[in-house]
C-alpha atoms as a PDB file:
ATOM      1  CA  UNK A   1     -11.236 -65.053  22.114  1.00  0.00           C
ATOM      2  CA  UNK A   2     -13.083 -65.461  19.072  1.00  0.00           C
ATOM      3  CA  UNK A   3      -9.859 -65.157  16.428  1.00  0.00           C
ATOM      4  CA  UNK A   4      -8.900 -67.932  18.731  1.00  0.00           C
ATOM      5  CA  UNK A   5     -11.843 -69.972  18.538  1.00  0.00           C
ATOM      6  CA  UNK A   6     -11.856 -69.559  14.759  1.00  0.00           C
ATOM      7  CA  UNK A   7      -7.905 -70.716  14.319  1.00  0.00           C
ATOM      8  CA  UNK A   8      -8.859 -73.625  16.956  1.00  0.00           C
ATOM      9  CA  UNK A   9     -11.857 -74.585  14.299  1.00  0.00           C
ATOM     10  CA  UNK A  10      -9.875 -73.850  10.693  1.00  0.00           C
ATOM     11  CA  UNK A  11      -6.976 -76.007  12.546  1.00  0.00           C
ATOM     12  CA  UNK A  12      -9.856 -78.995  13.153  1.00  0.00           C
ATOM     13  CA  UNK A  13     -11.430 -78.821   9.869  1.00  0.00           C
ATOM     14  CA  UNK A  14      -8.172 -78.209   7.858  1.00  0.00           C
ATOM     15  CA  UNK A  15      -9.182 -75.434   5.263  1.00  0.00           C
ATOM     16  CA  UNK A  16      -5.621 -74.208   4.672  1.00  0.00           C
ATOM     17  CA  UNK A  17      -6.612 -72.131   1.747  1.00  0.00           C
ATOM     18  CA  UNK A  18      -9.238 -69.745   3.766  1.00  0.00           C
ATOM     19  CA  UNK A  19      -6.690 -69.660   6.809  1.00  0.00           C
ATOM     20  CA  UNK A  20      -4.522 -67.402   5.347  1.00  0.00           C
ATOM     21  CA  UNK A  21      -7.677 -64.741   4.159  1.00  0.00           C
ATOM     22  CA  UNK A  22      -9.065 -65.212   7.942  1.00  0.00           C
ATOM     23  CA  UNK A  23      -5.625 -64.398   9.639  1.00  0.00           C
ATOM     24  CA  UNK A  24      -5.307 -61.124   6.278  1.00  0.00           C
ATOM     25  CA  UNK A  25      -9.103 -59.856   7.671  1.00  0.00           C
ATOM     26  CA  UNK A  26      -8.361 -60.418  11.138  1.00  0.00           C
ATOM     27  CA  UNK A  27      -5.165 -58.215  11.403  1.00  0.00           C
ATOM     28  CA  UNK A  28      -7.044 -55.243   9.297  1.00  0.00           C
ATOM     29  CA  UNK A  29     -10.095 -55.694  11.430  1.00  0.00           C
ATOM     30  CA  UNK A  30      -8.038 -55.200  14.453  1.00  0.00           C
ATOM     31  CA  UNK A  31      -5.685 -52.511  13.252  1.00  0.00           C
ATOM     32  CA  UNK A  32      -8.496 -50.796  11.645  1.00  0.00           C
ATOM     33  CA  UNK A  33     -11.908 -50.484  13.099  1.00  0.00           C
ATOM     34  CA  UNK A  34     -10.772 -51.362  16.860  1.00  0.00           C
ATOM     35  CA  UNK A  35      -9.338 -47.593  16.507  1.00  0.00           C
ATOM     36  CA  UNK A  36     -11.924 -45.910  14.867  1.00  0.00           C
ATOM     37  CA  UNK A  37     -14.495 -46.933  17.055  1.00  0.00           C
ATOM     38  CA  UNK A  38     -13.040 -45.941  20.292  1.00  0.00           C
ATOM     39  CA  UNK A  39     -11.573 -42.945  19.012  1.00  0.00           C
ATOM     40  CA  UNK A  40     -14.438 -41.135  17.292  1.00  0.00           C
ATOM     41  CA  UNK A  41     -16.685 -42.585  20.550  1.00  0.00           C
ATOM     42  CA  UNK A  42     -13.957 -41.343  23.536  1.00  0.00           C
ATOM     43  CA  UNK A  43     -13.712 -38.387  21.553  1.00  0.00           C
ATOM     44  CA  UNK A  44     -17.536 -37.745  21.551  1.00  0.00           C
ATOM     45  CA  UNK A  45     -17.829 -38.538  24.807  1.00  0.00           C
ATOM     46  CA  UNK A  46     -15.270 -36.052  26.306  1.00  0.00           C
ATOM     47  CA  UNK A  47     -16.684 -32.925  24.173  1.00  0.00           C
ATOM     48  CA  UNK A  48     -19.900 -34.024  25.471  1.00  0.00           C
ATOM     49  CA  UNK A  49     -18.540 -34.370  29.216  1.00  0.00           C
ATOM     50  CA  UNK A  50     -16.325 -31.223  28.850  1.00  0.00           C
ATOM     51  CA  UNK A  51     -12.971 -33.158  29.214  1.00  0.00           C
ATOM     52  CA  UNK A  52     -11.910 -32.646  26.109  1.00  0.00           C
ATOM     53  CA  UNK A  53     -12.206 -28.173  27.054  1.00  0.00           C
ATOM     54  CA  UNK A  54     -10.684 -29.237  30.346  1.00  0.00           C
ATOM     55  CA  UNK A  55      -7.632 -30.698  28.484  1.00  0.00           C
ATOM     56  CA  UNK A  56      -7.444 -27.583  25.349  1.00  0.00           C
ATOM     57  CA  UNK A  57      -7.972 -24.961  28.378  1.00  0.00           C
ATOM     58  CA  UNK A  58      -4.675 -26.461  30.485  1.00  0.00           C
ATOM     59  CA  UNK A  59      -2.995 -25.754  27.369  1.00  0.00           C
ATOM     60  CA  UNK A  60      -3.065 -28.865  25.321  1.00  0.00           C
ATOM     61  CA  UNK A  61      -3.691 -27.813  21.453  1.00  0.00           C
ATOM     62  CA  UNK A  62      -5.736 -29.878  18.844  1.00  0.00           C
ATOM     63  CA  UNK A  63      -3.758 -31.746  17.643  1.00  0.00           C
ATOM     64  CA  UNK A  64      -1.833 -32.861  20.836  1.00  0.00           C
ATOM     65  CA  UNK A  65      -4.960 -34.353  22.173  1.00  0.00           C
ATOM     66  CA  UNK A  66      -5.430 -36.190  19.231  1.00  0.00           C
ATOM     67  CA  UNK A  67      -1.865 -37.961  18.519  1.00  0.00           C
ATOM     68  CA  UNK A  68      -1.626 -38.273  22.288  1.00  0.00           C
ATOM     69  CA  UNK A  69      -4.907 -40.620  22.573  1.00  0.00           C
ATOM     70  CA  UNK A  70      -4.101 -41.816  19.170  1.00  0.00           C
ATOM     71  CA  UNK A  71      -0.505 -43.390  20.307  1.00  0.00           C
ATOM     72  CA  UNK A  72      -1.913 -44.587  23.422  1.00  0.00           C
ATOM     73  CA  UNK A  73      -4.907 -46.691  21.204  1.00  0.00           C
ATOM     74  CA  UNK A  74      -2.168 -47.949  19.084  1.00  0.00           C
ATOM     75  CA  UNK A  75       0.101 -49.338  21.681  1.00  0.00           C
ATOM     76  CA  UNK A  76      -2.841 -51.295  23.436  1.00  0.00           C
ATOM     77  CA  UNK A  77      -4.413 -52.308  20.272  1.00  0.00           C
ATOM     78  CA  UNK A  78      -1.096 -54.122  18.476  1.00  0.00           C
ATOM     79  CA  UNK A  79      -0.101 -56.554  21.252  1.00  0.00           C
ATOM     80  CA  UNK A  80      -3.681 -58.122  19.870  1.00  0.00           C
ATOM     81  CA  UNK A  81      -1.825 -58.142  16.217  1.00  0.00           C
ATOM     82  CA  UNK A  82       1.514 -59.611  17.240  1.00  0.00           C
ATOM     83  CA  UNK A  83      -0.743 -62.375  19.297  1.00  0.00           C
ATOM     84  CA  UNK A  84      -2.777 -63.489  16.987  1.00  0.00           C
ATOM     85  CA  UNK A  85       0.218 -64.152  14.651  1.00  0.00           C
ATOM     86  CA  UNK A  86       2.210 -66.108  17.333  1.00  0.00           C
ATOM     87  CA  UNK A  87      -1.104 -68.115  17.698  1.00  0.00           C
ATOM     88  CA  UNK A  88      -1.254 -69.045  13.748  1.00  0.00           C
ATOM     89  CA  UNK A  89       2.280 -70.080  14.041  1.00  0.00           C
ATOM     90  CA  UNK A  90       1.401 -72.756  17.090  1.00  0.00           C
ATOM     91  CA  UNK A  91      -1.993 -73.237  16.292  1.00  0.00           C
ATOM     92  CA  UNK A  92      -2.236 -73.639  12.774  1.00  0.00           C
ATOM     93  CA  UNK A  93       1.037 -74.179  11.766  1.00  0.00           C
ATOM     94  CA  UNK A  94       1.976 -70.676   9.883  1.00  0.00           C
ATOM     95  CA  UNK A  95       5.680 -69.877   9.058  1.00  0.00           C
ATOM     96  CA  UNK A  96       5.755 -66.175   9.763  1.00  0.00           C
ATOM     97  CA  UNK A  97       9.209 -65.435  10.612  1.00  0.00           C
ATOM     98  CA  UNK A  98      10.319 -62.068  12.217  1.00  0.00           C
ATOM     99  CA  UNK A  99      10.400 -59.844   9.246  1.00  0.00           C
ATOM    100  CA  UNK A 100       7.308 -61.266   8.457  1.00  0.00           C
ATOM    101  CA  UNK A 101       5.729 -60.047  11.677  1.00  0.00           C
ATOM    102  CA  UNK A 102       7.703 -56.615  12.095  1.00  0.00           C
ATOM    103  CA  UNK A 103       6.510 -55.562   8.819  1.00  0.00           C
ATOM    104  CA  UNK A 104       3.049 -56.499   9.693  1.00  0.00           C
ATOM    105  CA  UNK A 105       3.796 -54.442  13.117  1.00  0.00           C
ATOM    106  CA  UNK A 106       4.365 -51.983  10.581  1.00  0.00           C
ATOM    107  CA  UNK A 107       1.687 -51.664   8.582  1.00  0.00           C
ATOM    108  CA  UNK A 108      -0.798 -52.250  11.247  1.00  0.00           C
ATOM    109  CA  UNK A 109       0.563 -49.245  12.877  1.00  0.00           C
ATOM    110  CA  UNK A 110       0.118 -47.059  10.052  1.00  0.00           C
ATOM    111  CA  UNK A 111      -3.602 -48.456   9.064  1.00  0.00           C
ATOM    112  CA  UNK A 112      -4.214 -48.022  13.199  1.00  0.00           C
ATOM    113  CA  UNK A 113      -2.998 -44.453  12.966  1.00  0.00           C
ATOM    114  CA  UNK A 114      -5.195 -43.434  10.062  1.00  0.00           C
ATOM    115  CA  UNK A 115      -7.964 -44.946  11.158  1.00  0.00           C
ATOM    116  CA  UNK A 116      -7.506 -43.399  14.812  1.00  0.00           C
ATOM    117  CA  UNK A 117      -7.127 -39.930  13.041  1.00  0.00           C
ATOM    118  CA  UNK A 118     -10.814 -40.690  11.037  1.00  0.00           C
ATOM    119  CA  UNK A 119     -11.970 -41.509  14.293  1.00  0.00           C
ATOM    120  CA  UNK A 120     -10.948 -38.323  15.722  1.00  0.00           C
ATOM    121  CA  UNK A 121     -12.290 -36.346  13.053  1.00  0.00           C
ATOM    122  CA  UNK A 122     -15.839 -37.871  13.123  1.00  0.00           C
ATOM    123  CA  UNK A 123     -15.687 -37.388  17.133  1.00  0.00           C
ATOM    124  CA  UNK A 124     -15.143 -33.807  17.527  1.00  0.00           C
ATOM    125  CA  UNK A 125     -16.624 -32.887  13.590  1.00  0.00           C
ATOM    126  CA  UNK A 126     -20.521 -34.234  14.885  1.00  0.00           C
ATOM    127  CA  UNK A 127     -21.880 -32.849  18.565  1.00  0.00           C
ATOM    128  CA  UNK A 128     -24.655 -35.014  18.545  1.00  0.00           C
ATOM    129  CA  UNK A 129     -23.301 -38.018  20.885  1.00  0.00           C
ATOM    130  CA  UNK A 130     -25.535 -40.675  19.658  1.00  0.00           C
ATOM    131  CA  UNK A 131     -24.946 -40.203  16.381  1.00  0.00           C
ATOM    132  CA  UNK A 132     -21.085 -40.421  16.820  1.00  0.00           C
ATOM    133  CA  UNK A 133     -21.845 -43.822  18.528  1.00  0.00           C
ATOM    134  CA  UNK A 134     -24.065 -45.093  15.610  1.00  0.00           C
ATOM    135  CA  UNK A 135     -22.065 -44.403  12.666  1.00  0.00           C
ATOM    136  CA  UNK A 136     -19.109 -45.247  14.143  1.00  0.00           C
ATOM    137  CA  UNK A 137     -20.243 -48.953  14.588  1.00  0.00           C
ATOM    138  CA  UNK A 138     -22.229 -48.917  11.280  1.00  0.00           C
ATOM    139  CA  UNK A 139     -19.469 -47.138   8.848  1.00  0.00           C
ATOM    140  CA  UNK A 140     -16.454 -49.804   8.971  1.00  0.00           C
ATOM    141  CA  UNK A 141     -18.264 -52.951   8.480  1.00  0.00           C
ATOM    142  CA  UNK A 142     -19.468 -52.569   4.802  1.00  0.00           C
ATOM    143  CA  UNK A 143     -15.385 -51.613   4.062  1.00  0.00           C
ATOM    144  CA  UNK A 144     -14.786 -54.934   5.952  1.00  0.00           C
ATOM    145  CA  UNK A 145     -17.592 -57.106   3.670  1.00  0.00           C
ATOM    146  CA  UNK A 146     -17.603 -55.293   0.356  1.00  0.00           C
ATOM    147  CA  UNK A 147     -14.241 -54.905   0.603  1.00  0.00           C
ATOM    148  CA  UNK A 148     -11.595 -58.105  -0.863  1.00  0.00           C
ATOM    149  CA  UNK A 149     -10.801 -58.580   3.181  1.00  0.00           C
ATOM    150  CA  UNK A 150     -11.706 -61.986   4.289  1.00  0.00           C
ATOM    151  CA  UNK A 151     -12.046 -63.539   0.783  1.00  0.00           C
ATOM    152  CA  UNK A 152     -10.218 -62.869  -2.734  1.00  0.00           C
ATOM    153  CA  UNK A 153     -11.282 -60.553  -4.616  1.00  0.00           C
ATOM    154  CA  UNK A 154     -11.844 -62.831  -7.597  1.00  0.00           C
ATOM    155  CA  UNK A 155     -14.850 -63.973  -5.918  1.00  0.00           C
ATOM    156  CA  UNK A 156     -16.807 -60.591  -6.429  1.00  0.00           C
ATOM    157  CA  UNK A 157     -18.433 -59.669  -9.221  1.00  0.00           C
ATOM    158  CA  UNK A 158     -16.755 -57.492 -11.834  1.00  0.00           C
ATOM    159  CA  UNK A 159     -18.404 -54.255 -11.294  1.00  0.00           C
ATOM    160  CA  UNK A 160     -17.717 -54.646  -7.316  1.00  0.00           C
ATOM    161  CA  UNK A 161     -14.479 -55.541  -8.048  1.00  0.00           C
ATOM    162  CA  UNK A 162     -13.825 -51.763  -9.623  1.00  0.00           C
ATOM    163  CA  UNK A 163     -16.125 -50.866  -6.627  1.00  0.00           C
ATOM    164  CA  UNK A 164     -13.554 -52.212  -4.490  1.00  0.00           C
ATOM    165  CA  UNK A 165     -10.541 -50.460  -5.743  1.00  0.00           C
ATOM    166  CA  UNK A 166     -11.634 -47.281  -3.921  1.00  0.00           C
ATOM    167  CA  UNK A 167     -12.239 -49.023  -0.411  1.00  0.00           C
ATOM    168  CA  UNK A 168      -9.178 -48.284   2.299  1.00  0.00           C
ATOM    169  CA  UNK A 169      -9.830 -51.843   3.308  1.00  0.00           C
ATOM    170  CA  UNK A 170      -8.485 -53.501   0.130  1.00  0.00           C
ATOM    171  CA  UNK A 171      -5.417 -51.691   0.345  1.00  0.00           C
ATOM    172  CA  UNK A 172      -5.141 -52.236   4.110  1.00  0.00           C
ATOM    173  CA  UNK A 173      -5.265 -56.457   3.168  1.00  0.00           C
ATOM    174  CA  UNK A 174      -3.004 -56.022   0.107  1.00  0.00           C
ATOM    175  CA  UNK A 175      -0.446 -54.820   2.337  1.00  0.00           C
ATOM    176  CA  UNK A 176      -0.810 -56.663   5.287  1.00  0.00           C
ATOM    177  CA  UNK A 177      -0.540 -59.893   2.698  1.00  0.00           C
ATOM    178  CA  UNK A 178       2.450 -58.615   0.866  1.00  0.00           C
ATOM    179  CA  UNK A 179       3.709 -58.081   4.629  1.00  0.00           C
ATOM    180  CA  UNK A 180       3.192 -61.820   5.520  1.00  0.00           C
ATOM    181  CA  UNK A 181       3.901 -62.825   1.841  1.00  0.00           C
ATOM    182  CA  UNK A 182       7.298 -60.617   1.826  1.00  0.00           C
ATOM    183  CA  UNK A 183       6.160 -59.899  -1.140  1.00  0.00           C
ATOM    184  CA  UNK A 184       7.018 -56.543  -2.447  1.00  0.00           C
ATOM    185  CA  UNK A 185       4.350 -55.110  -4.747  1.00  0.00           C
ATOM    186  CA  UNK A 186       1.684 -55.924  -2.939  1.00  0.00           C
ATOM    187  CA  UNK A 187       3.166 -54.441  -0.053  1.00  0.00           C
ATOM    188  CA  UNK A 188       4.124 -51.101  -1.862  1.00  0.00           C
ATOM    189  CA  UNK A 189       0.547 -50.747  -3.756  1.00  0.00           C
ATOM    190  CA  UNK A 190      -1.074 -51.302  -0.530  1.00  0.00           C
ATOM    191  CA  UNK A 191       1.372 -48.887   1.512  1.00  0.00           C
ATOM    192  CA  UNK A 192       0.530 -46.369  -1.306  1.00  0.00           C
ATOM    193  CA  UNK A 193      -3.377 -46.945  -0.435  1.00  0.00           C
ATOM    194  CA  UNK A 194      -2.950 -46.477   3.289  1.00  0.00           C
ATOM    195  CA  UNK A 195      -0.702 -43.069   2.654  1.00  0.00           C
ATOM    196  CA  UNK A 196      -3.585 -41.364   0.649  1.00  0.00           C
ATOM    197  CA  UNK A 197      -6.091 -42.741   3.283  1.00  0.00           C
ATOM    198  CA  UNK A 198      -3.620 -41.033   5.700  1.00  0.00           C
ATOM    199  CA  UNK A 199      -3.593 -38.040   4.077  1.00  0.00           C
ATOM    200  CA  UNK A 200      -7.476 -37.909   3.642  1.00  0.00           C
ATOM    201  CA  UNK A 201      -8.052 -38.707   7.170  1.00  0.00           C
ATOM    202  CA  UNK A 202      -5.399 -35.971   8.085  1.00  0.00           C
ATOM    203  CA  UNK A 203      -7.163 -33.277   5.980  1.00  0.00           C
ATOM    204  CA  UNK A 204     -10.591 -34.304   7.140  1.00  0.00           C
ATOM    205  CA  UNK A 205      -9.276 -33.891  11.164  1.00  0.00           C
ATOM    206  CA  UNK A 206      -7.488 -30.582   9.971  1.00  0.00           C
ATOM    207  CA  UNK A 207     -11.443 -29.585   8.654  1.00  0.00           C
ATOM    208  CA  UNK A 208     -13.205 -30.604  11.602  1.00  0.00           C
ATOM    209  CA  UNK A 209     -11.003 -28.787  14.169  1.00  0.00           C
ATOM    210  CA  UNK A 210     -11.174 -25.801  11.756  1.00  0.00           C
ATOM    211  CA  UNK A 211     -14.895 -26.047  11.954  1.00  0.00           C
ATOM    212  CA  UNK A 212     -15.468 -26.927  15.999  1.00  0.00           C
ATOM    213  CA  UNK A 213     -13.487 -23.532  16.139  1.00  0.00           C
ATOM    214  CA  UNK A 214     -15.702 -21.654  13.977  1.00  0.00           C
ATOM    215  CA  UNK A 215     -18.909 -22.965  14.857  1.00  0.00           C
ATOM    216  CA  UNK A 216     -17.527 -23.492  18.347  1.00  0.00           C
END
């Protein structure tokens, strides 16, 4: 409701130049920390509840349990994507046509699918339950806000601007703006972000579940 809310108000006040940042942040917002949240807290919570031994005991390995939940976040966290971009179009008057909004399907999958994997890793690479919840809900929001998301990145100052450079979350909005932009470097340098943030978030899982075995 609130992406709607804010589209309703941008449409009344007319403010055509922020629109397009709002809709950029909203789509890595919801591709991004709507997955790590609820994977790195479902995760927690069935260690903690002894699901998660149920499920590796019937035979299930490591990394089945974690694509399978993974897939499953990402197919009821996109239909949010493709409505919120069928809502600019009426609402606000946007021009995304369908390549514009497959290729955002796209990369929203892919930043949704890293994230998710994060998530996993921080759920089942920290026992203590409350923790999982806290950092999970603390960690993504300063790569939202320091991060050239909701505004350009001309408006930070030059160090943070460097700063910035090694955030996920810029490359996550370059991409999803050469996506809507169809424009192509943008989309590759931000599609080149989101594969080494893949890869990290890969090699972190691949640490934790090497650790829960050891340490059990």
């Amino acid at each position: 409701m609130f992406p709607i809310l804010w589209l309703v108000l941008l449409r009344i006040v007319g403010n055509p130049a922020y629109m397009g940042y709002f809709i950029i942040g909203t789509v890595v917002n919801t591709s991004f920390v709507i997955p790590f949240v609820a994977t790195a807290q479902d995760i927690s919570s069935f260690k903690r509840e002894t699901i998660y031994s149920l499920m590796f005991a019937n035979g299930a390995d490591h990394w089945d349990i974690a694509l399978g939940y993974i897939l499953q976040l990402m197919f009821l966290s996109i239909p949010s994507v493709v409505a919120l971009l069928v809502l600019a179009i009426f609402i606000v008057g946007e021009s995304y046509g369908i390549i514009e909004i497959v290729l955002t399907i796209v990369v929203a999958i892919a930043i949704s699918l890293a994230s998710a994997l994060l998530g996993y890793a921080l759920g089942i690479g920290i026992r203590n339950y409350r923790v999982v919840n806290q950092v999970s809900q603390v960690v993504p929001w300063p790569l939202l806000l320091l991060a050239p998301v909701y505004y350009p990145i001309t408006v930070l100052p030059p160090v943070l601007r460097y700063a910035s450079l090694a955030l996920p979350t810029t490359y996550m909005a370059l991409a999803i703006d050469g996506s809507l932009s169809l424009n192509l470097n943008e989309l590759l340098v931000g599609l080149a972000g989101i594969f080494v943030y893949s890869l990290a978030s890969i090699l972190i899982v691949r640490y934790a579940i090497v650790r829960g075995e050891v340490n059990g």
